[in-house]
N, C-alpha and C. Protein backbone atom coordinates (compact mmCIF):
# COMPACT_ATOMS: atom_id res chain seq x y z
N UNK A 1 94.70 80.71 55.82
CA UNK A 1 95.80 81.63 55.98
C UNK A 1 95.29 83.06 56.11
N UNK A 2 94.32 83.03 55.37
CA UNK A 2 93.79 84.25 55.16
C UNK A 2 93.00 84.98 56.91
N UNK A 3 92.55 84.20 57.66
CA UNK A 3 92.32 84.38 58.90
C UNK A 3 93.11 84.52 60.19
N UNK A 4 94.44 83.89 59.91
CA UNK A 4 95.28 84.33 61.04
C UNK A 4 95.91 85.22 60.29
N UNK A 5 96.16 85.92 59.16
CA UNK A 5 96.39 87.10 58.67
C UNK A 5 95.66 88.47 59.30
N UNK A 6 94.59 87.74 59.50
CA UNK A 6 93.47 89.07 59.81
C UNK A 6 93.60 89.21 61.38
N UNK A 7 93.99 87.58 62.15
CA UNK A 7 94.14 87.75 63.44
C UNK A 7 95.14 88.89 63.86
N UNK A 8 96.01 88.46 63.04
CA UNK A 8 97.41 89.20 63.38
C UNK A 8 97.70 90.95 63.29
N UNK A 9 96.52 91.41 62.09
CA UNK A 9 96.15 92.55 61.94
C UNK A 9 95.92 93.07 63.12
N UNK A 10 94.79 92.33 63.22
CA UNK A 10 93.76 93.06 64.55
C UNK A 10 94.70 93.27 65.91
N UNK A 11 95.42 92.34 66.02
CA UNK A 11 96.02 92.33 67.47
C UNK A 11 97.29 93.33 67.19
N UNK A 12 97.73 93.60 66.11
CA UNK A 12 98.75 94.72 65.75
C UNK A 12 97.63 96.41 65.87
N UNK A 13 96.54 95.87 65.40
CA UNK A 13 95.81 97.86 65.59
C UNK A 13 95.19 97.84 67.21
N UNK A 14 94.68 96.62 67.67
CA UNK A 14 94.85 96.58 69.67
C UNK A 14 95.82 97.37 70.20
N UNK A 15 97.04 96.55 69.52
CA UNK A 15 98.15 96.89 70.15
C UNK A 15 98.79 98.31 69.77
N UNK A 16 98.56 98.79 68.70
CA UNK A 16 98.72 100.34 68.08
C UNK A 16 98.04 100.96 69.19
N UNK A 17 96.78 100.62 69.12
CA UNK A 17 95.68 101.71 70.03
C UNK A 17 95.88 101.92 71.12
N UNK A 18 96.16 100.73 71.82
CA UNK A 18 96.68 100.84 73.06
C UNK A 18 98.05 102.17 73.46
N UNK A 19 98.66 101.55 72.99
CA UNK A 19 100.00 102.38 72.56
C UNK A 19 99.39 104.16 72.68
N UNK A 20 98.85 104.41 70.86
CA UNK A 20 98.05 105.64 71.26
C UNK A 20 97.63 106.01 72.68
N UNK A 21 96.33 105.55 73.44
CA UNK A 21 95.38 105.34 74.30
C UNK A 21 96.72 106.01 75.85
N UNK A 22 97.63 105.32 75.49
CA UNK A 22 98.40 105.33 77.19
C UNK A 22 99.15 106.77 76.25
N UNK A 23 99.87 107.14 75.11
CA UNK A 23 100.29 108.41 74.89
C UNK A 23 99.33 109.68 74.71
N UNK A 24 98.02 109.60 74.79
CA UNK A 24 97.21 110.65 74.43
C UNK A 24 96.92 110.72 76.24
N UNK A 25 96.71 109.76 76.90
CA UNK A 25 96.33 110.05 78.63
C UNK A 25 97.88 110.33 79.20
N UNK A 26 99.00 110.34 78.47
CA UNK A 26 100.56 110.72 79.19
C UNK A 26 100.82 112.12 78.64
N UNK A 27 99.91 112.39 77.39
CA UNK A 27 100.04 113.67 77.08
C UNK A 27 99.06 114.72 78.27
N UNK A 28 97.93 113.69 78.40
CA UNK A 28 96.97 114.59 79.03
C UNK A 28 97.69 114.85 80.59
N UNK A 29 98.55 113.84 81.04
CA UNK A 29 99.42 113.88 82.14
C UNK A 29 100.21 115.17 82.43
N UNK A 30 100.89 115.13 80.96
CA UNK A 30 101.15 116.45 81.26
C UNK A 30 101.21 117.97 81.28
N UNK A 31 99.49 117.92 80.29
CA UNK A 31 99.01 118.92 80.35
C UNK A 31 98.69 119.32 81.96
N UNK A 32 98.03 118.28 82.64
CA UNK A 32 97.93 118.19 84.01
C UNK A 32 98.94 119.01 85.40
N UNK A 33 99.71 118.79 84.55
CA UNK A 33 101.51 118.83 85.59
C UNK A 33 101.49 120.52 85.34
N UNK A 34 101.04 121.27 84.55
CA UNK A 34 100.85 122.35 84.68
C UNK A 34 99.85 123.32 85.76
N UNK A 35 99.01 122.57 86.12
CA UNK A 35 98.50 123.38 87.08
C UNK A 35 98.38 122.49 88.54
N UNK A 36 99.07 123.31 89.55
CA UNK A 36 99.54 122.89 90.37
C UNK A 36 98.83 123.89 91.45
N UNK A 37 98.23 123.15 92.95
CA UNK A 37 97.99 123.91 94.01
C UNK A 37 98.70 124.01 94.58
N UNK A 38 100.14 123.45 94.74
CA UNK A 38 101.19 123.82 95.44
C UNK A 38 102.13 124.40 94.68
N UNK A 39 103.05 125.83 94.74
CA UNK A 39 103.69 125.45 93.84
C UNK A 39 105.47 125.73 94.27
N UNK A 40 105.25 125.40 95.74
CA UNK A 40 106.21 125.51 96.75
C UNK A 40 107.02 124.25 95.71
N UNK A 41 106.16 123.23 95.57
CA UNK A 41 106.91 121.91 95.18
C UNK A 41 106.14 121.57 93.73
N UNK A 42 106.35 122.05 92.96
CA UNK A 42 105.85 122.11 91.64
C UNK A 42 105.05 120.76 90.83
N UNK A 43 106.08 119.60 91.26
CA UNK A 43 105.55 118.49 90.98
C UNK A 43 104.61 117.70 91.45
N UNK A 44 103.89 118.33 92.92
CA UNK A 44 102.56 118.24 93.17
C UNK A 44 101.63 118.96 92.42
N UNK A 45 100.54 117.86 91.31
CA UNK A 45 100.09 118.56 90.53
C UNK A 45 98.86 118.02 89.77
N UNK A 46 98.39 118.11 89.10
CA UNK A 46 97.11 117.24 88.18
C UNK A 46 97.64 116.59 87.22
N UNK A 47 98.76 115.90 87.34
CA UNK A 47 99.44 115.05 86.54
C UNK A 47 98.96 113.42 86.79
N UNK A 48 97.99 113.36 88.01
CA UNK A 48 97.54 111.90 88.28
C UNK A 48 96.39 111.45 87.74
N UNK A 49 95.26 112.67 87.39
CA UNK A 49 93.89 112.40 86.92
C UNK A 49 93.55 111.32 86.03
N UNK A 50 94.80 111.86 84.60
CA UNK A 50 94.30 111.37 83.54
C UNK A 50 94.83 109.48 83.72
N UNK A 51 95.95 109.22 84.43
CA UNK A 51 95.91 107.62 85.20
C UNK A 51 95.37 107.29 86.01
N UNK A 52 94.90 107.74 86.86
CA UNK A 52 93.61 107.35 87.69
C UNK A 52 92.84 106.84 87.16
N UNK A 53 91.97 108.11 86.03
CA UNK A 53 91.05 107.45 84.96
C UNK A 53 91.48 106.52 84.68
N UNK A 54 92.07 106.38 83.66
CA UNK A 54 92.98 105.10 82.46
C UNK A 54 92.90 103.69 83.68
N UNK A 55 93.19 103.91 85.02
CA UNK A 55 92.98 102.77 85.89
C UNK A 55 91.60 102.32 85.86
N UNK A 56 90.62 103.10 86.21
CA UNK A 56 89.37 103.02 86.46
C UNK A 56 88.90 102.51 85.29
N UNK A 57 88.91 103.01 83.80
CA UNK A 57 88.46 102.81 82.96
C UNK A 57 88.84 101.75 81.99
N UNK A 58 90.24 101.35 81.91
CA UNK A 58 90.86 100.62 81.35
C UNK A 58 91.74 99.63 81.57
N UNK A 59 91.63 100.08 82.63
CA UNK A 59 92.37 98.69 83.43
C UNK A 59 93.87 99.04 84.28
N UNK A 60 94.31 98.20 85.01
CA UNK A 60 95.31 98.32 85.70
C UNK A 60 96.92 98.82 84.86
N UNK A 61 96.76 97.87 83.91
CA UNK A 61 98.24 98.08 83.26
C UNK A 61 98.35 99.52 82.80
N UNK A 62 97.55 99.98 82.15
CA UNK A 62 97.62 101.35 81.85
C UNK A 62 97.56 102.66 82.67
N UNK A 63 96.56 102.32 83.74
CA UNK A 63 96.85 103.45 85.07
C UNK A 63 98.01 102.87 85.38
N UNK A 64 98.74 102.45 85.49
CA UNK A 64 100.36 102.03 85.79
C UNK A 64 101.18 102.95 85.31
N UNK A 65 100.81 102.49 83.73
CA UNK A 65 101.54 103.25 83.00
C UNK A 65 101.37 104.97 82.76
N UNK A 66 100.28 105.19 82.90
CA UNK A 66 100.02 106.23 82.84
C UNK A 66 100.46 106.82 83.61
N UNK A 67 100.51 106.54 85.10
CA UNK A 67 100.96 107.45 86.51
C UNK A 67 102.24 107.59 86.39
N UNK A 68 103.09 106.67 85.89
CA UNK A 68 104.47 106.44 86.06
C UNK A 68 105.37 107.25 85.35
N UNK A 69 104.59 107.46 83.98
CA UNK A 69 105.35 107.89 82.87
C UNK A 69 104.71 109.24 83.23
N UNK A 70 103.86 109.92 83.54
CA UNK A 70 102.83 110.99 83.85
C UNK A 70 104.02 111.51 84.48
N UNK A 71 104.26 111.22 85.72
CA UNK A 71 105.19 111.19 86.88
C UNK A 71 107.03 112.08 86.14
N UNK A 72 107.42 111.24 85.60
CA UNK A 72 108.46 111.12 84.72
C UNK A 72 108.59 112.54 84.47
N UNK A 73 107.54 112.75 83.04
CA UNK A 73 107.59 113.72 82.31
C UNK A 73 107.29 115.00 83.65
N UNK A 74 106.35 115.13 84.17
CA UNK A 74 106.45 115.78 85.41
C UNK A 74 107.67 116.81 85.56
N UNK A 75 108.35 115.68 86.33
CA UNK A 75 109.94 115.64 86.55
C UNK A 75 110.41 116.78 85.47
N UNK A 76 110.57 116.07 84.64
CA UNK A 76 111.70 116.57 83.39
C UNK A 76 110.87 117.63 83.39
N UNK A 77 109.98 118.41 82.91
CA UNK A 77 109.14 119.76 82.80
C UNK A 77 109.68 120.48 83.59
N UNK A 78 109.65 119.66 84.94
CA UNK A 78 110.42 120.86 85.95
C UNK A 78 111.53 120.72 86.58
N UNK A 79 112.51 120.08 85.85
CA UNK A 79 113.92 120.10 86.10
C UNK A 79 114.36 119.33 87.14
N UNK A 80 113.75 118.13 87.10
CA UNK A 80 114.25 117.43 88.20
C UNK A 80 114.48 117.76 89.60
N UNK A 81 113.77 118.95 89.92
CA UNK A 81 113.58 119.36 91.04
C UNK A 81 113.82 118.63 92.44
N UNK A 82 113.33 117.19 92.79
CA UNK A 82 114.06 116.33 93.67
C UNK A 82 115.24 115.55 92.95
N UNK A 83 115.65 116.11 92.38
CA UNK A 83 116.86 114.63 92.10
C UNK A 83 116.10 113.32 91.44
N UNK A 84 117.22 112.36 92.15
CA UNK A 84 116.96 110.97 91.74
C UNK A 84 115.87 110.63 92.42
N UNK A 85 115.32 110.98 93.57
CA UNK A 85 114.10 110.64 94.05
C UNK A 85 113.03 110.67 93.04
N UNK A 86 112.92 111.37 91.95
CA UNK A 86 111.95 110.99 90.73
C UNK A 86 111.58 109.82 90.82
N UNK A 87 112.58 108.77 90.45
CA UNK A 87 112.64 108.20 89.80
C UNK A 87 111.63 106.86 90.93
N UNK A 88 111.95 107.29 92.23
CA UNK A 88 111.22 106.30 92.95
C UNK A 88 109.75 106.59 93.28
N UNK A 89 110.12 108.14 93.16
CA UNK A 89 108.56 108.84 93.41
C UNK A 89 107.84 108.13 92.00
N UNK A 90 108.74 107.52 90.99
CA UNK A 90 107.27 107.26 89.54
C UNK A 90 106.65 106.36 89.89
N UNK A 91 107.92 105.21 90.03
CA UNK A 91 107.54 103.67 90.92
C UNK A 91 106.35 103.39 91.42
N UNK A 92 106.56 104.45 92.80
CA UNK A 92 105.63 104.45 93.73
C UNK A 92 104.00 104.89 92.82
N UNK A 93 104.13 105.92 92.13
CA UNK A 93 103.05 106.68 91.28
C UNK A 93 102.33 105.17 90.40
N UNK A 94 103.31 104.70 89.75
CA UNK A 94 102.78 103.38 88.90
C UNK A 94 101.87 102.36 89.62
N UNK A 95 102.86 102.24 91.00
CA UNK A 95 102.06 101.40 91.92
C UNK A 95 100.65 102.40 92.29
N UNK A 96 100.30 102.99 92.79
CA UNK A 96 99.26 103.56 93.07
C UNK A 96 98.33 103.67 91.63
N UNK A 97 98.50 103.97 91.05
CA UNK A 97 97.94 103.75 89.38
C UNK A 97 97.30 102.54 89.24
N UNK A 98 98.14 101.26 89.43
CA UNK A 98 98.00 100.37 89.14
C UNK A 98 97.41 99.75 90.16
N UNK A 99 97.41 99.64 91.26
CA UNK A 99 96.50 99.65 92.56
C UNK A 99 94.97 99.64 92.62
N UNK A 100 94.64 101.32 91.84
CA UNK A 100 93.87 101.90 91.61
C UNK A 100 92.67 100.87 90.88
N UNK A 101 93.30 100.43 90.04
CA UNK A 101 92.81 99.81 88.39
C UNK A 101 92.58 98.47 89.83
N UNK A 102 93.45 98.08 90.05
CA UNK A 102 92.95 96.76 90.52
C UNK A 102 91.76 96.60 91.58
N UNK A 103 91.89 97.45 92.13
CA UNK A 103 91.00 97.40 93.40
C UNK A 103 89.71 98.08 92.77
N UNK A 104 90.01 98.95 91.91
CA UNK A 104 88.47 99.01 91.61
C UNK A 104 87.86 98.03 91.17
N UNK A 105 88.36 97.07 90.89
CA UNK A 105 87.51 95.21 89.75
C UNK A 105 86.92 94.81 91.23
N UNK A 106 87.09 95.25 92.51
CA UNK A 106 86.11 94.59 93.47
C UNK A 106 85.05 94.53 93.43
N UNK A 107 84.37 95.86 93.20
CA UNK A 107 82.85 95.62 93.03
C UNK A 107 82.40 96.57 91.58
N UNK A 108 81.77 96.36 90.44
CA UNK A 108 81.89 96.96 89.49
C UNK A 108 80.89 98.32 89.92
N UNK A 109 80.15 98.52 90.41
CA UNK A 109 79.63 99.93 91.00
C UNK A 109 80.16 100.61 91.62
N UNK A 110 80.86 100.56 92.78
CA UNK A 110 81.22 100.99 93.94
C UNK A 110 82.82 100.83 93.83
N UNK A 111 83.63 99.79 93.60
CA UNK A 111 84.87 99.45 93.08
C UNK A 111 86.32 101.09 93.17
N UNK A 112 85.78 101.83 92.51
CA UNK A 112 86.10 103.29 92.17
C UNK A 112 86.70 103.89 93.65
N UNK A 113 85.39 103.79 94.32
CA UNK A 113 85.97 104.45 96.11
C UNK A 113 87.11 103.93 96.32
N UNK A 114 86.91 102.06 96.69
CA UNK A 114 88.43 101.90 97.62
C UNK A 114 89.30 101.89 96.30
N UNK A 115 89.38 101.79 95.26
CA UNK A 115 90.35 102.17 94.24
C UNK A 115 91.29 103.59 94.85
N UNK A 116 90.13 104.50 94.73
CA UNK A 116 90.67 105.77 95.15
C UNK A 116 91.31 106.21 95.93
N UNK A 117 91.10 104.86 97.16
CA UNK A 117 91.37 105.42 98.95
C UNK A 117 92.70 105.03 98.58
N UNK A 118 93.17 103.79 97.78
CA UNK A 118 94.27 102.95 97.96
C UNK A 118 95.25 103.61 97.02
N UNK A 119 95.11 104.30 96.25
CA UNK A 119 95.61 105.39 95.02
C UNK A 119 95.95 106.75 96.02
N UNK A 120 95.25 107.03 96.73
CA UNK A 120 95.82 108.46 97.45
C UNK A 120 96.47 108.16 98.88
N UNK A 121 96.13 107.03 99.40
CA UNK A 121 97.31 106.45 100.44
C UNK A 121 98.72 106.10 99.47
N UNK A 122 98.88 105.43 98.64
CA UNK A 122 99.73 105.21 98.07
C UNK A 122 100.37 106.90 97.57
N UNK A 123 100.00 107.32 97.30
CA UNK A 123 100.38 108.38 96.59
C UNK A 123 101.21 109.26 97.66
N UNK A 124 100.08 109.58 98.90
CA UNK A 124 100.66 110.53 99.77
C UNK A 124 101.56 109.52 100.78
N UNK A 125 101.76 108.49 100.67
CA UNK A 125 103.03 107.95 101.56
C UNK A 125 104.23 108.03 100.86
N UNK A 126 104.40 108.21 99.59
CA UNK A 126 104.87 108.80 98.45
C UNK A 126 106.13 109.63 99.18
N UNK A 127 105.41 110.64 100.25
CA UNK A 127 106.14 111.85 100.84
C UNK A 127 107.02 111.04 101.82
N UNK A 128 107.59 110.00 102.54
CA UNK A 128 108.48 109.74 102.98
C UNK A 128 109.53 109.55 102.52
N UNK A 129 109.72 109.26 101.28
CA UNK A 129 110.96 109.70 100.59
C UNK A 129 111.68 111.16 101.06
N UNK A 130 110.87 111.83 100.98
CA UNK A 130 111.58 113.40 101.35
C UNK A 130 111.83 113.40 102.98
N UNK A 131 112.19 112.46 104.01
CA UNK A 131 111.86 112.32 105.59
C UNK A 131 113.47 112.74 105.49
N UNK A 132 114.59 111.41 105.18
CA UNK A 132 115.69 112.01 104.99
C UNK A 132 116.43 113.63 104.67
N UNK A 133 116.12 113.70 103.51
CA UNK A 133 116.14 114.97 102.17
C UNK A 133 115.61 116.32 103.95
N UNK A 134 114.83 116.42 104.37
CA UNK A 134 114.11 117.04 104.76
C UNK A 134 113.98 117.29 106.53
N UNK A 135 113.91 115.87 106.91
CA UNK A 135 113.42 115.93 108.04
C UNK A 135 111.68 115.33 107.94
N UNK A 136 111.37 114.76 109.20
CA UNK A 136 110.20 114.31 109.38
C UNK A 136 109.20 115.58 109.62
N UNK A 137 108.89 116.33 110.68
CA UNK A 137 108.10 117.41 110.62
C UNK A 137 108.36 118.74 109.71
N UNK A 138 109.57 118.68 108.81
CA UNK A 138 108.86 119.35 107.65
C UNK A 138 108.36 118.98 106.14
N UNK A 139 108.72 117.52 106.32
CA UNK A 139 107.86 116.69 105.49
C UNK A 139 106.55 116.83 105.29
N UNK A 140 105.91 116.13 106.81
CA UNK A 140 104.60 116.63 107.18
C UNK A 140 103.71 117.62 106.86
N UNK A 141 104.54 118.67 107.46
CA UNK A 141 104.14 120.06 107.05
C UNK A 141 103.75 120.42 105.37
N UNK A 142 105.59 120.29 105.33
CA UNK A 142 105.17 120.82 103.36
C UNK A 142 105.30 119.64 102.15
N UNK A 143 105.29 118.74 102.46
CA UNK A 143 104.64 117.74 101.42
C UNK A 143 103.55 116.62 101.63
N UNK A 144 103.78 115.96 102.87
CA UNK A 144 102.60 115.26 102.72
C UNK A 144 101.22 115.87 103.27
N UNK A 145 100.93 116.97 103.79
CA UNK A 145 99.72 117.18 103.55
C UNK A 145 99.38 117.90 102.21
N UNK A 146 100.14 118.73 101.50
CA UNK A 146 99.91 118.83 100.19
C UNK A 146 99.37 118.00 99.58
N UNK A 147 100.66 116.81 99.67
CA UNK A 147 100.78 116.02 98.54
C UNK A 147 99.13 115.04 98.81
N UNK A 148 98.58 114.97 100.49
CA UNK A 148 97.04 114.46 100.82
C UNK A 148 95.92 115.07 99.56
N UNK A 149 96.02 116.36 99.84
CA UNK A 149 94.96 117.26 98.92
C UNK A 149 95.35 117.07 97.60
N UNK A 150 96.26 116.98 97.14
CA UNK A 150 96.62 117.00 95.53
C UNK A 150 96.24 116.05 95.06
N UNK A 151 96.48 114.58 95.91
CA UNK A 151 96.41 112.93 95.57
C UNK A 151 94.69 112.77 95.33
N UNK A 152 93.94 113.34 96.30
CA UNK A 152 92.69 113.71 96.73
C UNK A 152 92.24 114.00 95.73
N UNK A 153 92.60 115.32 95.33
CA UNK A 153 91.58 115.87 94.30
C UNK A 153 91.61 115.43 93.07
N UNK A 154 93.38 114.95 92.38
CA UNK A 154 92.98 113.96 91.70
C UNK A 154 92.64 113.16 91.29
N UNK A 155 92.22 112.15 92.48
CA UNK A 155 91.45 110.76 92.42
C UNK A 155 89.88 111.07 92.82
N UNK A 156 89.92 112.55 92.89
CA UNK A 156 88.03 112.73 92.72
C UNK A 156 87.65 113.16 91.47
N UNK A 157 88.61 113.90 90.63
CA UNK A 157 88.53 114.27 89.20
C UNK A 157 88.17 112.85 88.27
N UNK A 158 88.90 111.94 88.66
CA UNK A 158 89.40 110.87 88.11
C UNK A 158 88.05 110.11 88.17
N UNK A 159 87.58 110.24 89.54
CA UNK A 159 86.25 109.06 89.76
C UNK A 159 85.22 109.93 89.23
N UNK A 160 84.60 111.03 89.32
CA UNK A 160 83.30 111.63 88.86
C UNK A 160 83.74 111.52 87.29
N UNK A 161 84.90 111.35 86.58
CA UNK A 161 85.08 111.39 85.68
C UNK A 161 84.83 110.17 84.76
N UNK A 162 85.06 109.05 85.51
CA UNK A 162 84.46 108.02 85.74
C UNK A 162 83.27 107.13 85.97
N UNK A 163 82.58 107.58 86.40
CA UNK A 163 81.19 107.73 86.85
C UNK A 163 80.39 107.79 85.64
N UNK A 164 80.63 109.43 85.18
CA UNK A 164 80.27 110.09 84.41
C UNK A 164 80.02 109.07 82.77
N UNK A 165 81.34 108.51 82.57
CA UNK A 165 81.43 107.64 80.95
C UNK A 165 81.25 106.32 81.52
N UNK A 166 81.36 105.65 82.46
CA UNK A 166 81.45 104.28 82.34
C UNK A 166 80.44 103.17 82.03
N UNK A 167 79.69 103.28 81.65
CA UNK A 167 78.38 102.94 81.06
C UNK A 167 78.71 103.09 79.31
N UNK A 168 79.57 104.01 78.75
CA UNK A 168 79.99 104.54 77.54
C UNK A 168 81.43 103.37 77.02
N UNK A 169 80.72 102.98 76.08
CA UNK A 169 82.40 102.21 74.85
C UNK A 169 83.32 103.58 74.37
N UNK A 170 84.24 103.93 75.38
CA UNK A 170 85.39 104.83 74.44
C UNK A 170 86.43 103.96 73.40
N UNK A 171 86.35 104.05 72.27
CA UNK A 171 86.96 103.59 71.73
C UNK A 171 88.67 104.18 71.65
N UNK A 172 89.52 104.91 72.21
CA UNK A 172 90.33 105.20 72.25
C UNK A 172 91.55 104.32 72.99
């Protein structure tokens, strides 16, 4: 008795940590969401890094979660600025997150690149939502090439960042 007692522990402080692990990288989300190279559209921003990582490093479910909820809080910081489109723009963000995480398990060295490619296509197709809202050529113009460079630089933050520990047990 005394051993599935201890099982049950353990998989309750997993499951704590975890928990922690995706709120300390949703916090870091939105420390992120503060600095922005665009700030025509505010919610293009460094709010993707810290799920990118969490994909790369920890697996799919959590760059999911991380992008999505990253995404979210985003939003709410800055007042819902598109509307209900948030809410599809997170979707989409989770999927690319979670994308990310998966496609990097292709090759454990190299894995990271098409992770990345498939994380910032996902991300910047993102901007057809606004085609309606907007129009197609000023979409173009003022969000999806933004939103190219923003997706970009966060999924290069994300991979050298990556690079950098993955050889390393983070226990977090």
């Amino acid at each position: 008795m005394s051993n599935q007692s201890n099982s049950n522990n353990e998989k309750k402080v997993t499951s704590a940590l975890r928990v922690a692990r995706i709120s300390i990288f949703t916090a870091l989300s939105v420390i992120g969401s503060f600095i922005t190279p665009y700030p025509v559209i505010p919610t293009i921003a460094f709010d993707s890094s810290p799920g990118f990582f969490a994909a790369l490093y920890f697996g799919a479910i959590d760059g999911l979660l991380i992008t999505g909820l990253g995404h979210i809080v985003t939003a709410i910081i800055n007042g819902f600025p598109l509307g209900a489109l948030h809410y599809i723009i997170a979707v989409g963000m989770a999927l690319a997150g979670g994308a990310m995480g998966l496609v990097s398990k292709s090759n454990k060295k190299w894995g990271f690149v098409p992770g990345a490619a498939v994380a910032v296509a996902i991300n910047t197709a993102l901007s057809v939502v606004m085609v309606p809202t907007i129009g197609f050529e000023a979409t173009i113009a003022n969000v999806t090439i933004p939103l190219l460079l923003a997706a970009s630089l966060n999924a290069a933050i994300a991979a050298i960042l990556y690079v950098a520990v993955r050889n390393r047990r983070i226990s977090i």
